[in-house]
Protein backbone atom coordinates (compact mmCIF):
# COMPACT_ATOMS: atom_id res chain seq x y z
CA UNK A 1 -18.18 4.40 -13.73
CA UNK A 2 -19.19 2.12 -16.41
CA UNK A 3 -19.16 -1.88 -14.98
CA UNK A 4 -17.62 -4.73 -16.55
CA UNK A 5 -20.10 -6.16 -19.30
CA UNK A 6 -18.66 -9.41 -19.02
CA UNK A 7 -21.33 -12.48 -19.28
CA UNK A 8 -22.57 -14.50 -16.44
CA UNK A 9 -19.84 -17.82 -17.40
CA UNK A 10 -16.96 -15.39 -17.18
CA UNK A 11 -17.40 -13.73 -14.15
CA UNK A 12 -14.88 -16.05 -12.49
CA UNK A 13 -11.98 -15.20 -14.59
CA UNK A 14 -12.46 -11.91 -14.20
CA UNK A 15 -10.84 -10.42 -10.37
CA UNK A 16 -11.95 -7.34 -8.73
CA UNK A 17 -9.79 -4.94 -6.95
CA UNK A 18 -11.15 -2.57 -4.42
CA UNK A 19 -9.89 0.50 -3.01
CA UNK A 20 -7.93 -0.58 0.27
CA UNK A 21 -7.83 0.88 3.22
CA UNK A 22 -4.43 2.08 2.92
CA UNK A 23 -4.30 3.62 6.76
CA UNK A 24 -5.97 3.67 9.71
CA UNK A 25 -9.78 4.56 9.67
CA UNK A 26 -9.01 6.32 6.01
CA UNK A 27 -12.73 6.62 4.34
CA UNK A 28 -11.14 7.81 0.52
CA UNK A 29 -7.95 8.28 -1.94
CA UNK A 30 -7.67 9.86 -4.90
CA UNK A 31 -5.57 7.86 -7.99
CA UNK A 32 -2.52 10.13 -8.63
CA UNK A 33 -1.01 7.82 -11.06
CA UNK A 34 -1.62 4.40 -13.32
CA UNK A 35 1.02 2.57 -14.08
CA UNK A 36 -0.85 0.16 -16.33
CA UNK A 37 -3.13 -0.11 -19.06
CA UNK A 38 -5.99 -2.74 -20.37
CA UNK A 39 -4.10 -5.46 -21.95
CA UNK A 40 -1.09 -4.61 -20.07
CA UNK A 41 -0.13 -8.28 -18.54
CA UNK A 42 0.53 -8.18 -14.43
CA UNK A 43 1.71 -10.33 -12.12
CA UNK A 44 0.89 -11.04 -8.49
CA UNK A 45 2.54 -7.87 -6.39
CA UNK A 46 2.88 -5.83 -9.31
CA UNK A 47 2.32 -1.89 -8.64
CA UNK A 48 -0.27 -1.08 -10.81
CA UNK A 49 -1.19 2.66 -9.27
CA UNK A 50 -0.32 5.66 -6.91
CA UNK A 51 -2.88 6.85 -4.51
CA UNK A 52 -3.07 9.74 -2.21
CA UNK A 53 -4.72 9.31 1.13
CA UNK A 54 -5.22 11.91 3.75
CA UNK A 55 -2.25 11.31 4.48
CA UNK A 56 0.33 9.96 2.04
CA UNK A 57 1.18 8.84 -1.36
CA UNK A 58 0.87 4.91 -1.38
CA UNK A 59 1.72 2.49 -4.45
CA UNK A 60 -0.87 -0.48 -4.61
CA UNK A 61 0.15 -3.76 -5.75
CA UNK A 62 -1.86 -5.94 -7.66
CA UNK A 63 -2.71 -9.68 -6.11
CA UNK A 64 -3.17 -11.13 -8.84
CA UNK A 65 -1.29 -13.20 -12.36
CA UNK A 66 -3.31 -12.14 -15.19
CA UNK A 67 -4.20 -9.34 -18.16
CA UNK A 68 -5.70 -5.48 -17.29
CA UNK A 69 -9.10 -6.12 -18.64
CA UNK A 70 -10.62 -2.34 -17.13
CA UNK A 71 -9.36 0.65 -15.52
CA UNK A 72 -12.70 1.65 -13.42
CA UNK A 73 -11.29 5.44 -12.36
CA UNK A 74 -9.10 8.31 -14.74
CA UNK A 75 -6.42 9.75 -12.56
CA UNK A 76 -7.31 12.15 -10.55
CA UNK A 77 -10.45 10.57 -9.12
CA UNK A 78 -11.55 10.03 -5.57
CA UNK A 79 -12.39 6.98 -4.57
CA UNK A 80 -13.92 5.47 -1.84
CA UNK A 81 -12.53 2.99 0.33
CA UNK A 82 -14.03 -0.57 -0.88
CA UNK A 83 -15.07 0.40 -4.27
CA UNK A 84 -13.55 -1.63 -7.66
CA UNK A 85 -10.78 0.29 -9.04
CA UNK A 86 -9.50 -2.85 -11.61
CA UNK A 87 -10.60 -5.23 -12.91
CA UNK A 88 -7.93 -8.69 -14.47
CA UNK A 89 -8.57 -11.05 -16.41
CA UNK A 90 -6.93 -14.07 -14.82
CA UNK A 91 -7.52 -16.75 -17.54
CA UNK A 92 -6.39 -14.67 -20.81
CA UNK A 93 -6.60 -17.00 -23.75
CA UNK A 94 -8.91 -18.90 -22.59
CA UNK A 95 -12.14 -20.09 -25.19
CA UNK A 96 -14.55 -18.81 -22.76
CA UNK A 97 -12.91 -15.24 -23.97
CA UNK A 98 -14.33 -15.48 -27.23
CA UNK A 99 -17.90 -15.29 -25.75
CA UNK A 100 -18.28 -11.67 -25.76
CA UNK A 101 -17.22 -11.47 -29.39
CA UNK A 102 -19.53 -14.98 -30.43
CA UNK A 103 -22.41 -12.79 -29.27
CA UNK A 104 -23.24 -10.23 -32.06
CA UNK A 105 -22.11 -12.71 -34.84
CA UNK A 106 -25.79 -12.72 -36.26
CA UNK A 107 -25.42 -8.87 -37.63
CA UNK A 108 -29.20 -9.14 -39.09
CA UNK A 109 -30.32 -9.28 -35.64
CA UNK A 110 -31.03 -5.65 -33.82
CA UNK A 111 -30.43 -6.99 -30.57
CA UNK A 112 -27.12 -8.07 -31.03
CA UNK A 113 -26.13 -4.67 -31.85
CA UNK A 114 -26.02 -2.13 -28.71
CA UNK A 115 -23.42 -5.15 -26.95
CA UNK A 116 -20.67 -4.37 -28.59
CA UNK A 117 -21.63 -1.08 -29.57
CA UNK A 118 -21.65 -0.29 -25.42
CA UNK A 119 -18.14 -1.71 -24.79
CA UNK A 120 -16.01 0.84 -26.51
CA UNK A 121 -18.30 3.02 -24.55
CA UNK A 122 -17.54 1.62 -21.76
CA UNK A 123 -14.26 1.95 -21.87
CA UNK A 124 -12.96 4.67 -23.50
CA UNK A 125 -13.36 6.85 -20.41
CA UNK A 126 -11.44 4.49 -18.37
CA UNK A 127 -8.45 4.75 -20.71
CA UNK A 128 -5.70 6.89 -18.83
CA UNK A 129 -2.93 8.21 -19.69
CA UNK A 130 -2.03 7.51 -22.96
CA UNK A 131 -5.03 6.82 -24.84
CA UNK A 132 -5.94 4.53 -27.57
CA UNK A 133 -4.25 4.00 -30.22
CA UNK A 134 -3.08 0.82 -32.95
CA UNK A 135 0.35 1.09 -31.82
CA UNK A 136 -0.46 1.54 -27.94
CA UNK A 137 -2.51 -1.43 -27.42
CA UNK A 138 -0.66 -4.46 -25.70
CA UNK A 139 -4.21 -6.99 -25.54
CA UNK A 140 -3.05 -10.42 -26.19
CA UNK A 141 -4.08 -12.09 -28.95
CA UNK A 142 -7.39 -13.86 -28.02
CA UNK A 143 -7.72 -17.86 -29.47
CA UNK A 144 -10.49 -18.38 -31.95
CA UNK A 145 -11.57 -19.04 -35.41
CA UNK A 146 -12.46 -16.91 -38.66
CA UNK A 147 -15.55 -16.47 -38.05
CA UNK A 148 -15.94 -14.52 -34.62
CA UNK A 149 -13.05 -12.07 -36.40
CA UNK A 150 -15.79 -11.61 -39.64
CA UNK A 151 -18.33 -10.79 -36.94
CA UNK A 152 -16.37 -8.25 -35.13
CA UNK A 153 -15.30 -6.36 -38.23
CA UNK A 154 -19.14 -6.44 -39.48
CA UNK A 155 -20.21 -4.57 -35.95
CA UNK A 156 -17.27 -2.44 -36.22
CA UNK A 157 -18.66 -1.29 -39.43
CA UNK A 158 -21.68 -0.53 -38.84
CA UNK A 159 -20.70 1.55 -35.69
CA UNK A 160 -18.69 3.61 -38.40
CA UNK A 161 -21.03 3.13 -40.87
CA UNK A 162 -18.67 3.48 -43.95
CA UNK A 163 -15.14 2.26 -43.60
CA UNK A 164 -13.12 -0.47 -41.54
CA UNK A 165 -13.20 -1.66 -38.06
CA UNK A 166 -9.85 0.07 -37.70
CA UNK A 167 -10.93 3.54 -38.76
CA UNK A 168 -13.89 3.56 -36.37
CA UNK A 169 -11.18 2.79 -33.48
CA UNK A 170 -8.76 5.42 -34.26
CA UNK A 171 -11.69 8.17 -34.68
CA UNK A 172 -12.63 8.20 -31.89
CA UNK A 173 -9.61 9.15 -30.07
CA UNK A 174 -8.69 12.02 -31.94
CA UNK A 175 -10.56 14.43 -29.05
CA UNK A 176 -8.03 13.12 -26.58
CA UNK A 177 -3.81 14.27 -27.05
CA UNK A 178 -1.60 11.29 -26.35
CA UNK A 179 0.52 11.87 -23.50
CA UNK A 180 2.24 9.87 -20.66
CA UNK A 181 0.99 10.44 -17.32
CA UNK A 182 3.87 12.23 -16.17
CA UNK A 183 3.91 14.03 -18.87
CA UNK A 184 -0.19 15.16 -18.45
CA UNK A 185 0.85 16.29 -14.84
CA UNK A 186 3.86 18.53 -15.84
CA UNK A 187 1.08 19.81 -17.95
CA UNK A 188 -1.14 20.36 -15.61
CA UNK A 189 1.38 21.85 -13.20
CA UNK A 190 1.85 24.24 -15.84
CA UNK A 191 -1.18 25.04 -16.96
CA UNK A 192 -1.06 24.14 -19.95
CA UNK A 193 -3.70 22.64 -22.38
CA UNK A 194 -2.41 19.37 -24.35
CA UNK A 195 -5.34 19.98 -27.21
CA UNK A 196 -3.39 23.22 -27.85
CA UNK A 197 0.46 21.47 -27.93
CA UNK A 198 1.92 20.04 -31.17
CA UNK A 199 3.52 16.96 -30.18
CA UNK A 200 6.47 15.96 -31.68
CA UNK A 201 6.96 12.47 -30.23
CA UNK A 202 6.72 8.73 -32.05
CA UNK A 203 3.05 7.98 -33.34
CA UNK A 204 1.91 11.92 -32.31
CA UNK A 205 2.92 11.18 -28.75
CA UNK A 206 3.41 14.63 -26.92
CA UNK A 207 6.92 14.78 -24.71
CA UNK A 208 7.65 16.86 -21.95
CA UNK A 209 9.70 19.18 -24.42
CA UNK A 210 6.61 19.78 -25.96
CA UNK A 211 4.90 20.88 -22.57
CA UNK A 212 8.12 22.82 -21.89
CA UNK A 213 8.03 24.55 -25.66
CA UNK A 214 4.21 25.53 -25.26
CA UNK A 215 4.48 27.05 -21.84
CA UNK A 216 7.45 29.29 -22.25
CA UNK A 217 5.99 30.22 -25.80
CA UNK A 218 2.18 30.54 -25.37
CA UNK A 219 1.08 30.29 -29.08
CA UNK A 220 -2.76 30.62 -29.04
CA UNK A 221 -3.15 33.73 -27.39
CA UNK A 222 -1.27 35.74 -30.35
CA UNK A 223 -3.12 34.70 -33.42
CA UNK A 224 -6.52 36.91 -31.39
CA UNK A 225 -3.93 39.33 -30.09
CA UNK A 226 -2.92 40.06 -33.34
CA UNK A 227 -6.35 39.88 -35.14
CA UNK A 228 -7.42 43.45 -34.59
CA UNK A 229 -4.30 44.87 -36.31
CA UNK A 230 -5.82 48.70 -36.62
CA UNK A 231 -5.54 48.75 -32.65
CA UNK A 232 -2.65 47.12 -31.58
CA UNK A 233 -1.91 49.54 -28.80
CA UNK A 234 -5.18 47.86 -27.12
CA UNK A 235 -3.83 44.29 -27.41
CA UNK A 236 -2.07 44.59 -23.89
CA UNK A 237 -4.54 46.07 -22.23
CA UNK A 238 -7.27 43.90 -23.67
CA UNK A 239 -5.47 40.57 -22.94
CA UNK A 240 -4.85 41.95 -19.58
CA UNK A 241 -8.53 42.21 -18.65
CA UNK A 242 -9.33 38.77 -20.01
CA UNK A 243 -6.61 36.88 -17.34
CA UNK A 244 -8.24 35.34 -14.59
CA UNK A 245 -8.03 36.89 -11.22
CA UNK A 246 -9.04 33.96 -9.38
CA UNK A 247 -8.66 30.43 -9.22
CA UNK A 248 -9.59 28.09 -7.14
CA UNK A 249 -8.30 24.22 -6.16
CA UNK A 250 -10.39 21.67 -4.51
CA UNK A 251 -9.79 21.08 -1.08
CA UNK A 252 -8.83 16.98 -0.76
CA UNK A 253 -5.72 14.93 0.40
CA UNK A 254 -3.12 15.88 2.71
CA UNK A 255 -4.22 19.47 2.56
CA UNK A 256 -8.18 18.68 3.65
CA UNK A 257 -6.07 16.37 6.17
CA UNK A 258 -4.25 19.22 7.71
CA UNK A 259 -6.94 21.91 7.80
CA UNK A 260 -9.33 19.37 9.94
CA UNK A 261 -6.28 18.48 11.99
CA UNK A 262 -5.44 22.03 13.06
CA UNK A 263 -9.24 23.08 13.62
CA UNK A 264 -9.97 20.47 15.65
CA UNK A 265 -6.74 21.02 17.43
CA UNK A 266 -7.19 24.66 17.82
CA UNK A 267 -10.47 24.37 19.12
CA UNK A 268 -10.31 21.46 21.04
CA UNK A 269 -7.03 21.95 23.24
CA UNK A 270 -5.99 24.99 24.58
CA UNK A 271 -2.74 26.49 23.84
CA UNK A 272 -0.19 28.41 25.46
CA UNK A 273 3.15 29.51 23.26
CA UNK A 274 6.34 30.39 25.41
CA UNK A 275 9.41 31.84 23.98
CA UNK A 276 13.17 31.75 24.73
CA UNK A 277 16.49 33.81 22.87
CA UNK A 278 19.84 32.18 23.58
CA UNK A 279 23.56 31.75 22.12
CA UNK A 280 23.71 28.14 20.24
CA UNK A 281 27.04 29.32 19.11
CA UNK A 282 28.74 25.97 21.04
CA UNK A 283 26.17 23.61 19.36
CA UNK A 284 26.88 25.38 15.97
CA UNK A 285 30.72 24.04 16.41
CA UNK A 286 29.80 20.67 17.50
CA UNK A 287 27.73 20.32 14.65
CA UNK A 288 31.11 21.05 12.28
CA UNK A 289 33.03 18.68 14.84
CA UNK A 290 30.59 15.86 14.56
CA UNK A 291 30.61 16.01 10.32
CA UNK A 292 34.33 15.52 10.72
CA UNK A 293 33.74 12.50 13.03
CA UNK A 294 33.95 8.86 11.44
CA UNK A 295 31.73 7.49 13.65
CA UNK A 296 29.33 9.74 11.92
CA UNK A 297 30.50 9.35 8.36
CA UNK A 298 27.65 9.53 5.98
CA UNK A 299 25.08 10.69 8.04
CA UNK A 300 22.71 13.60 8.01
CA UNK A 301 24.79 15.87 10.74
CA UNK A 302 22.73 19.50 11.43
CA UNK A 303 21.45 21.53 14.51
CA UNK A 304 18.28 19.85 14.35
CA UNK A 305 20.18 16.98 15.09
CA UNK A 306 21.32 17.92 18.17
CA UNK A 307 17.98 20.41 18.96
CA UNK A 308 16.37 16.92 18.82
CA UNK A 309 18.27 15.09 21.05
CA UNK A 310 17.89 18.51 23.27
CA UNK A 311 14.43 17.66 23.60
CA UNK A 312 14.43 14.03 24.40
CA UNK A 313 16.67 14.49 26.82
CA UNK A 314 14.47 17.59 28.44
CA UNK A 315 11.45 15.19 28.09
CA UNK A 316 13.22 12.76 30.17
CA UNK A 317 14.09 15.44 32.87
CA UNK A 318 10.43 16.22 33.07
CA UNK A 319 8.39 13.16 31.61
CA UNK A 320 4.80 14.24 32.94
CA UNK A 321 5.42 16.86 29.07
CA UNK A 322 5.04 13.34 27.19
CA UNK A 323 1.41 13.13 27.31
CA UNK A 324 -2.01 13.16 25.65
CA UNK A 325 -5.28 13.98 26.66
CA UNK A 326 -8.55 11.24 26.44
CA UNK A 327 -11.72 13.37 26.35
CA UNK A 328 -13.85 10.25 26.21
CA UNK A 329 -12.40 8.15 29.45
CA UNK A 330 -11.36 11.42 31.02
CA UNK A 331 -8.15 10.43 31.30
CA UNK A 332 -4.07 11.67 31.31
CA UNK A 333 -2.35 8.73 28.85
CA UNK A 334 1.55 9.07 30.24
CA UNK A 335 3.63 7.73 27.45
CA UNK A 336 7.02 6.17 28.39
CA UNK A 337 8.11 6.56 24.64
CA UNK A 338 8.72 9.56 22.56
CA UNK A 339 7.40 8.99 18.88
CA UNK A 340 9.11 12.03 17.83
CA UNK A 341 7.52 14.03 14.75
CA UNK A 342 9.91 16.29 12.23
CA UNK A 343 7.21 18.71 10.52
CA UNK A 344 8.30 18.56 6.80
CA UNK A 345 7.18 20.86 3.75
CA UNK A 346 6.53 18.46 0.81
CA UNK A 347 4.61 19.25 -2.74
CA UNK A 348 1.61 17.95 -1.36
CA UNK A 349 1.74 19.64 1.74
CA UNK A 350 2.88 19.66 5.11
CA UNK A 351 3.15 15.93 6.96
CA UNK A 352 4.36 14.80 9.80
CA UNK A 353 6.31 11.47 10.14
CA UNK A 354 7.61 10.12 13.44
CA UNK A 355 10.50 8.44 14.62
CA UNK A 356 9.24 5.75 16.65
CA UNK A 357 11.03 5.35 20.09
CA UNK A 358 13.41 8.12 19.69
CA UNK A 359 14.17 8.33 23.42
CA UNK A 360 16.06 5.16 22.70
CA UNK A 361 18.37 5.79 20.06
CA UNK A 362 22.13 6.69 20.11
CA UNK A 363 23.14 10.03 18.21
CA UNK A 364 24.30 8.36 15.25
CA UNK A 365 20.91 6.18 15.31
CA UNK A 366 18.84 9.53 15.26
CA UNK A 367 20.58 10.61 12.46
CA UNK A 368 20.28 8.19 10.27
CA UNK A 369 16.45 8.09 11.34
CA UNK A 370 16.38 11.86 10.72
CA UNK A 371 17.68 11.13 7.34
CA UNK A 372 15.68 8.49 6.03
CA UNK A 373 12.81 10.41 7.31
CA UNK A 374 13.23 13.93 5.46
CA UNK A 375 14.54 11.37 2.17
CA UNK A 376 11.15 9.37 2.29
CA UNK A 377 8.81 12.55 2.78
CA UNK A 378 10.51 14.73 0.22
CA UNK A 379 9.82 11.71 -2.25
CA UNK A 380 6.50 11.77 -1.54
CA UNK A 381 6.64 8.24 -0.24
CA UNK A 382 5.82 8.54 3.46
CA UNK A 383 3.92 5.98 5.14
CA UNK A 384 0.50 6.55 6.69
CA UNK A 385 1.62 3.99 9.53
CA UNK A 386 4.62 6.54 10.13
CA UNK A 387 2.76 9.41 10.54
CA UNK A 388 0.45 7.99 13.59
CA UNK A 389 0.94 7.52 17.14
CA UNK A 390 3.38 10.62 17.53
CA UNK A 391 3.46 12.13 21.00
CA UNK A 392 5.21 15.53 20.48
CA UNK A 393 6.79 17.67 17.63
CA UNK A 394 9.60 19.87 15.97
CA UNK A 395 9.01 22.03 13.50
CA UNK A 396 12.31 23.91 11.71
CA UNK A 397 10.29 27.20 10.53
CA UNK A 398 13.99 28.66 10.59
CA UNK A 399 15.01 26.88 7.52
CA UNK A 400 12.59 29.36 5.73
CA UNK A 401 14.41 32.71 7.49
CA UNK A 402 11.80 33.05 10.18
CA UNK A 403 12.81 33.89 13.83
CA UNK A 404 10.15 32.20 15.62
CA UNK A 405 6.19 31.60 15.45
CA UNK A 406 3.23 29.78 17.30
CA UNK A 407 3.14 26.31 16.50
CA UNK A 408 -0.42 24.24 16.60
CA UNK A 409 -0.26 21.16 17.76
CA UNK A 410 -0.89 18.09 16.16
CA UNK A 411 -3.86 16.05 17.42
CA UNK A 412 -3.30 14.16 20.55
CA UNK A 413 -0.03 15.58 21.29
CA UNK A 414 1.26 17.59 24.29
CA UNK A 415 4.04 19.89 22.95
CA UNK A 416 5.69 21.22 19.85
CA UNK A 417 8.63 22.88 19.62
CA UNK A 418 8.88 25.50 16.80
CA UNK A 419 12.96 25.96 15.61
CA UNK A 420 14.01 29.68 15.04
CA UNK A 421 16.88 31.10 12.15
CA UNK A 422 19.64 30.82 13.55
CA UNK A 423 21.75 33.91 12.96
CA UNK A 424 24.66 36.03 13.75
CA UNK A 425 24.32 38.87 16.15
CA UNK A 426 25.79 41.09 18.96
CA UNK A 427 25.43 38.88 22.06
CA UNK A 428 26.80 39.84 25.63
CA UNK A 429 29.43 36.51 26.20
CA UNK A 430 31.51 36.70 29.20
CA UNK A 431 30.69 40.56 30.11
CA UNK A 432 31.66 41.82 26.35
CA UNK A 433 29.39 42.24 23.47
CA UNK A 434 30.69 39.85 20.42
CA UNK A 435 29.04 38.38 17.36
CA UNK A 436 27.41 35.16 18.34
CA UNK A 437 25.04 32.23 16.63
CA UNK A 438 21.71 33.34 18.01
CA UNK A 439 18.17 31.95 18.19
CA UNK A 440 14.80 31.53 19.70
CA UNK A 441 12.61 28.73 19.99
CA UNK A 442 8.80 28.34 20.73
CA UNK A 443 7.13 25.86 22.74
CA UNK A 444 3.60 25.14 22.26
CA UNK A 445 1.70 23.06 24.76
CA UNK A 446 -1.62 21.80 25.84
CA UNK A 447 -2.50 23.72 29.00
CA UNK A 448 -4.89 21.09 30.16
CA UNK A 449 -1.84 18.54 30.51
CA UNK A 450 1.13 20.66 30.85
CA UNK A 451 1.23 23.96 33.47
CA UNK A 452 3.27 26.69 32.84
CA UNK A 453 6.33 25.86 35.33
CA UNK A 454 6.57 22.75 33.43
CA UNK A 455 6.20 24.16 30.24
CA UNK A 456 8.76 26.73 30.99
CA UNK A 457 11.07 23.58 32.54
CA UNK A 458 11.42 21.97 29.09
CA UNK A 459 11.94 25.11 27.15
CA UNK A 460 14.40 26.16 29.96
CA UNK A 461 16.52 23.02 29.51
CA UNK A 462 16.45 23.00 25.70
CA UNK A 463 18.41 26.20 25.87
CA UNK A 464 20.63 25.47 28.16
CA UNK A 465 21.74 21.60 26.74
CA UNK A 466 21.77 23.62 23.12
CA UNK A 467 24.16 26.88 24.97
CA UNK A 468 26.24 24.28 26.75
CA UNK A 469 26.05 20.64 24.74
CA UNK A 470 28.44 19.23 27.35
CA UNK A 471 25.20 18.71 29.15
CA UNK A 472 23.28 16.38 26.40
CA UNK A 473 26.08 13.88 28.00
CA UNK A 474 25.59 14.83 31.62
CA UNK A 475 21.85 15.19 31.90
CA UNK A 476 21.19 12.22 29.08
């Protein structure tokens, strides 16, 4: 991208931010979302953009007091770690600002020409979001006299070459719709092409009705539909053969994140899968007996509630499960904590945050984690910090209608145990054959840590704390 063509003197009011690294080892993000524009004024913690890391959506605040003077990347862009995303202007106002625009004042000169005629250049591509226009623009007003003003309406002149400074500004904009940068996504969700939508906002601004309005009612594609009149049975057919039968997304974020995460892991540990069928019927009625209890009054009360604290209490039973593997030292790490991971399906793919030191926490303290958790990942707003260090996993594929499956595990844990439907069926219960809450789960596990009889241990005592719950007080 284009640098700051600020002079030498002025570098010092002018602040740099760089890409941070935003997690742990993280090389890259890609800028989802500005929330400011050049000229916009900021102050010290300010959020000024959304990024997406490997592994999250993070807001950045600014540290700085000052004005926007340059937005280095359009949305959309990845960026490395360490490279200048902003740039503020931390003395705005200042008579040292009039030194850019002192510089071309003698127009007869031709070398005062290409500097100003290389700033709009410079940043018109940087621009995001809603483009530039007279009543967009938020730049203070700069201090200075008459004359610098005459000199910066003579250059803008003669980079139009017939009419005002003004003109020659709002030209050259006309290429690119105006739109807010939700309103570009929904857009681009949709697939639909802003050049093509006829806004109907304030100053030509296009609104999300607009977006709406063009992609239910496709208007460009009739006018050549309906040019070859004398064949209109062909229209269909022709229109047909010219949609695309392919298309292709690049492979970045959380979804690059996951594929090298589960190749790694599929290739690096080994992995056995056991299954098990039983009756959760009894946990299905504690769960409705727990919603009506006050002491759990407003929290998030389901069977993966109690599944969970199923598992922490097997893990406890049989600790040597809670482990990880260190290729490097050749060592078995035994962890006396459980950072347990929820698997959760989010617009950006699938993540997986951690409650840290489950094996501690009292049902109603689970809960609430377990809310908070699924709240902050379905908002996109998961941590990178809470998605490290987890030791083993539960993924709910039954939510989706699916009886079981084969789990992969994450990277450096032990186990993961996949959560079947849960439905009604004929079930043998006390010698006759009734309609009971059935289910199966799946445990995955790393064969070079965990053997089969212990494998089949923890699986084994899931089921029978989830068939008899009585036990999550007796065994916990």
């Amino acid at each position: 991208m284009t640098e700051i063509s600020a002079p030498a003197a002025d570098t010092a009011r002018f602040r740099e931010f760089k890409m941070p690294d935003v997690g742990e080892g993280l090389t890259e993000a890609e800028i989802l979302k500005w929330y400011v524009q050049p000229g916009d004024t900021v102050t010290d913690g300010q959020v000024v953009c959304e990024v997406e890391t490997a592994k999250a959506a993070v807001e950045l605040p600014i540290p700085y007091d000052g004005v926007v003077h340059e937005l280095r990347f359009a949305e959309g862009v990845t960026v490395d770690v360490g490279q200048v995303i902003i740039t503020v202007d931390v003395a705005p106002g200042t008579t040292a600002g009039a030194a850019p625009a002192a510089a071309p004042a003698p127009a007869q000169a031709p070398v005062a020409e290409p500097e100003p005629e290389a700033k709009p250049a410079a940043r018109q591509p940087v621009l995001v979001g809603y483009g530039v226009s007279e009543a967009s623009t938020k730049r203070r007003a700069r201090k200075g006299t008459a004359a610098p003003a005459a000199a910066v309406a003579a250059v803008q002149t003669e980079l139009n070459g017939h009419g005002p400074g003004a003109a020659a500004l709002t030209a050259v904009p006309e290429s690119r719709p105006l739109a807010k940068p939700p309103v570009r996504k929904l857009a681009k969700d949709l697939g639909v092409d802003l050049a093509a939508v006829t806004p109907t906002g304030p100053d030509g601004v296009i609104t999300r009705e607009d977006v709406h309005a063009a992609a239910v009612t496709p208007a460009q594609p009739e006018p050549a539909a309906a040019a070859p009149e004398p064949a209109a049975p062909q229209a269909p057919a022709a229109a047909a053969a010219e949609a695309p039968r392919e298309s292709r997304t690049p492979i970045k974020g959380v979804r690059k994140a996951i594929a090298s995460a589960m190749v790694n892991s599929a290739f690096t540990a080994p992995h056995v899968t056991e299954f098990i069928t039983f009756d959760i019927t009894r946990t299905m009625k504690l769960v409705e007996e727990l919603k009506a209890d006050k002491d759990m009054a407003g929290l998030r009360v389901n069977p993966l509630l109690l599944i969970a604290k199923a598992l922490l209490v097997a893990i406890k039973r049989n600790p040597d499960v809670n482990a990880s593997w260190d290729e490097e030292n050749q060592e078995i790490v035994h962890k006396q904590y459980v950072n347990l991971g929820i698997a959760a399906a989010t617009p950006r793919g699938l993540i997986v945050p951690n409650i840290k030191d489950a094996q501690a926490k009292t049902l109603p303290e689970l809960a609430a984690a377990l809310g908070e958790l699924v709240a902050t990942a379905r908002e996109g707003k998961t941590s990178p910090a809470a998605m490290q260090g987890g030791t083993v996993t539960i993924t709910n594929v039954g939510v989706f209608g699916v009886d079981t499956g084969t789990p992969i595990l994450n990277p450096g844990e032990s186990a993961i145990l996949a959560v079947g439907a849960i439905k009604l069926q004929p079930w043998v219960h006390k010698g006759k054959v009734k309609p009971r809450q059935v289910t199966t789960l799946a445990l995955s596990f790393d064969h070079r840590l965990v053997d089969g009889e212990l494998g089949s241990r923890v699986l084994a005592d899931v089921a029978a704390i989830l068939e008899q719950p009585k036990r999550l007080i007796t065994w916990a």
